[in-house]
C-alpha atoms as a PDB file:
ATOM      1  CA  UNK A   1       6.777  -7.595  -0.426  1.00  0.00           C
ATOM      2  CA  UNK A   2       7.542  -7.192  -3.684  1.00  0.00           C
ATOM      3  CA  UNK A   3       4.703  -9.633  -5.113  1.00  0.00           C
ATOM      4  CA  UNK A   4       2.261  -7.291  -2.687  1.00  0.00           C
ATOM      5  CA  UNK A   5       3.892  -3.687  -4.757  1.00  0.00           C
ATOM      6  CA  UNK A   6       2.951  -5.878  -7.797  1.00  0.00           C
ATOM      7  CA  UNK A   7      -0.607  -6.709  -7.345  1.00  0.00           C
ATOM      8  CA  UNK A   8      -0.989  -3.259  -5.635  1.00  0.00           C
ATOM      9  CA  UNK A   9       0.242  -1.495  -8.804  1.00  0.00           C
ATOM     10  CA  UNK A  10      -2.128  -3.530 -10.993  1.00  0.00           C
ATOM     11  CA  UNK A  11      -4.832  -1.477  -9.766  1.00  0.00           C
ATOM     12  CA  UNK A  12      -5.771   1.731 -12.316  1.00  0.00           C
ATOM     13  CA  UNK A  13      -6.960   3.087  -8.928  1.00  0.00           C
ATOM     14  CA  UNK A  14      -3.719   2.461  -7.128  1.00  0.00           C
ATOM     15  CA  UNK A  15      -1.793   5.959  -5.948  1.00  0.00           C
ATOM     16  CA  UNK A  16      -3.759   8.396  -8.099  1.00  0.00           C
ATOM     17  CA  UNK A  17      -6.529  10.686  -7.208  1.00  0.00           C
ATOM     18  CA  UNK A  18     -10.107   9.828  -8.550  1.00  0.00           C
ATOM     19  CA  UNK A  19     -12.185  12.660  -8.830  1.00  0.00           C
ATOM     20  CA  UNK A  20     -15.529  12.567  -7.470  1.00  0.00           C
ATOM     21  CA  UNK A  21     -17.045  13.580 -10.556  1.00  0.00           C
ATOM     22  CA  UNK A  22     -15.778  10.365 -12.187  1.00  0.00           C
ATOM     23  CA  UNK A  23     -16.270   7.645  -9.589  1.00  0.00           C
ATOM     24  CA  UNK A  24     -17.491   7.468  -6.073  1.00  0.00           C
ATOM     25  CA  UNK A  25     -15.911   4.770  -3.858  1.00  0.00           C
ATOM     26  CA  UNK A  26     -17.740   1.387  -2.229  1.00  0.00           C
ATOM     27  CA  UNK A  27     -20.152   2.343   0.617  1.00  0.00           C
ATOM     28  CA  UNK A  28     -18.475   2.454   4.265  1.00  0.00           C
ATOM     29  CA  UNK A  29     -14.808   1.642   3.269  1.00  0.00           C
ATOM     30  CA  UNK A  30     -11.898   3.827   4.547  1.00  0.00           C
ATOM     31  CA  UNK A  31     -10.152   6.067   2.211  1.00  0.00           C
ATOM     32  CA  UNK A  32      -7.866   8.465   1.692  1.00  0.00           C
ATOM     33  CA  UNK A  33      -9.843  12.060   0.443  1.00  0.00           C
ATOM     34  CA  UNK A  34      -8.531  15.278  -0.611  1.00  0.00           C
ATOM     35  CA  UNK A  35     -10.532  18.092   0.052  1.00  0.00           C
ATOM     36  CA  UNK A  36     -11.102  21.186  -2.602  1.00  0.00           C
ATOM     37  CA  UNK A  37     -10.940  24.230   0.189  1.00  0.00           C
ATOM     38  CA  UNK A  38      -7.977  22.211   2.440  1.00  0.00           C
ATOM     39  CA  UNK A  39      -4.507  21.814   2.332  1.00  0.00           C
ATOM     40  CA  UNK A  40      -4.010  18.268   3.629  1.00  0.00           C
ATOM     41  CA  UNK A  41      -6.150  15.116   2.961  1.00  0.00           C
ATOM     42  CA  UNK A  42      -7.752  12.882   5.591  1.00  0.00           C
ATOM     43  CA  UNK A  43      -8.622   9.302   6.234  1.00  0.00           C
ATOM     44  CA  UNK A  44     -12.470   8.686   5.802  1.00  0.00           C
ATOM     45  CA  UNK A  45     -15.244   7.215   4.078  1.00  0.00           C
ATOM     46  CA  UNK A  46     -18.428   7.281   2.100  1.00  0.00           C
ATOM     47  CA  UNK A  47     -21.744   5.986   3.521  1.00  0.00           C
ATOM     48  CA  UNK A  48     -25.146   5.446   1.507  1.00  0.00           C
ATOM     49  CA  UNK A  49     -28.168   5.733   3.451  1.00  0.00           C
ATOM     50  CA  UNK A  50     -31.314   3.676   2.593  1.00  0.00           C
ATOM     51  CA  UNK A  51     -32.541   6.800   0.511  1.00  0.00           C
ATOM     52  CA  UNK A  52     -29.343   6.246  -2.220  1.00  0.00           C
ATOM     53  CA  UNK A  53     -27.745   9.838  -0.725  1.00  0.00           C
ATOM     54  CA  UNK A  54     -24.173   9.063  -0.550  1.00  0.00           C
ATOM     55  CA  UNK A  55     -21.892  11.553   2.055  1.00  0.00           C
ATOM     56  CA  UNK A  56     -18.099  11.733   2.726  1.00  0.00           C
ATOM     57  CA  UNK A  57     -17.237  11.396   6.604  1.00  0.00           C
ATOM     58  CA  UNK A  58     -14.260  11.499   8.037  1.00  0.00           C
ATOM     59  CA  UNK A  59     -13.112   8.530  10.326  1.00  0.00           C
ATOM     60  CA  UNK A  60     -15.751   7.165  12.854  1.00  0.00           C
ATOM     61  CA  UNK A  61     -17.234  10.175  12.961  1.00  0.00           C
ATOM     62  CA  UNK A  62     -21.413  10.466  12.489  1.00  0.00           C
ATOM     63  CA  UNK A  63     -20.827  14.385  11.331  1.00  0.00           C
ATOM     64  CA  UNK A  64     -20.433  14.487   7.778  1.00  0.00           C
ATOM     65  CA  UNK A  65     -17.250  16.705   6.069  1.00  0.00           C
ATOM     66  CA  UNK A  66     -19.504  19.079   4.831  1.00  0.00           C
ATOM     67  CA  UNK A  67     -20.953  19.418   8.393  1.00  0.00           C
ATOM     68  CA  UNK A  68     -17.525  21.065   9.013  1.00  0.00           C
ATOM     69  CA  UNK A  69     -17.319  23.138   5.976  1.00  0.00           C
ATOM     70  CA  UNK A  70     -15.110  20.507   3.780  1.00  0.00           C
ATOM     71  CA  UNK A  71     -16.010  19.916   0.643  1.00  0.00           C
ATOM     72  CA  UNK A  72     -14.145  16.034  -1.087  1.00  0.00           C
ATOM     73  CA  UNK A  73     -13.057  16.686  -4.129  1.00  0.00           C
ATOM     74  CA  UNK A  74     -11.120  13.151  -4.609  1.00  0.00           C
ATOM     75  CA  UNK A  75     -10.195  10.033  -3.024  1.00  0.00           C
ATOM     76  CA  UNK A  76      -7.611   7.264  -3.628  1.00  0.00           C
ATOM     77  CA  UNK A  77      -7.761   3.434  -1.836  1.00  0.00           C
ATOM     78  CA  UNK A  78      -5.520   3.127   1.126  1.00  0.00           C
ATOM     79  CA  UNK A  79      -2.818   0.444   0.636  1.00  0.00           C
ATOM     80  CA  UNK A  80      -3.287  -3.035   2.626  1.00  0.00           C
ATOM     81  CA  UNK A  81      -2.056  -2.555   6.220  1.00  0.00           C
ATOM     82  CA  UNK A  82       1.686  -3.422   7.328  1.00  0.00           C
ATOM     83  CA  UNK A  83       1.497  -7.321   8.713  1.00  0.00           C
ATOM     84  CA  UNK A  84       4.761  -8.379  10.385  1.00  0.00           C
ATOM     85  CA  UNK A  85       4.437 -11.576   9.006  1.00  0.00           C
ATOM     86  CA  UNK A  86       4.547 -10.567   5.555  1.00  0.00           C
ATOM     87  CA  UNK A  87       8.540  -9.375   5.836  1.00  0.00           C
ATOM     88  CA  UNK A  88       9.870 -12.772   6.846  1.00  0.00           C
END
């Protein structure tokens, strides 16, 4: 567990916001955004289409955030999930 925290914390992107304006995240991978007109953030992700237009959506959802009147403002990775066997 700790080796995991390690490697996890070796990552500049690793529990801090990155602003849209400075990086957009990998095409279709779920992350944690924040929005700029909403309290709370949300699990989602950011799809490409074969154009190059990139859009935030939130979960499985085909209906982008925008669609809904959110606007992403930032996004972090989410951390590795919890595996059982990892403890012992």
């Amino acid at each position: 567990m700790i080796e995991c925290m390690k490697n996890m914390a070796k990552r500049p992107e690793f529990g801090r916001w990155i602003p849209v304006t400075e990086r957009l995240p990998e095409d279709d991978k779920y992350i944690l955004v924040s929005f700029d007109n909403f309290t709370l953030p949300d699990i989602g992700r950011y799809e490409v289409d074969e154009d190059g237009n990139g859009a935030f959506y939130p979960g499985d959802d085909e209906k982008r955030y925008a669609a809904y009147g959110l606007f992403v403002n930032a996004w972090m990775p989410l951390p590795e999930p919890y595996r059982e066997s990892e403890e012992k």
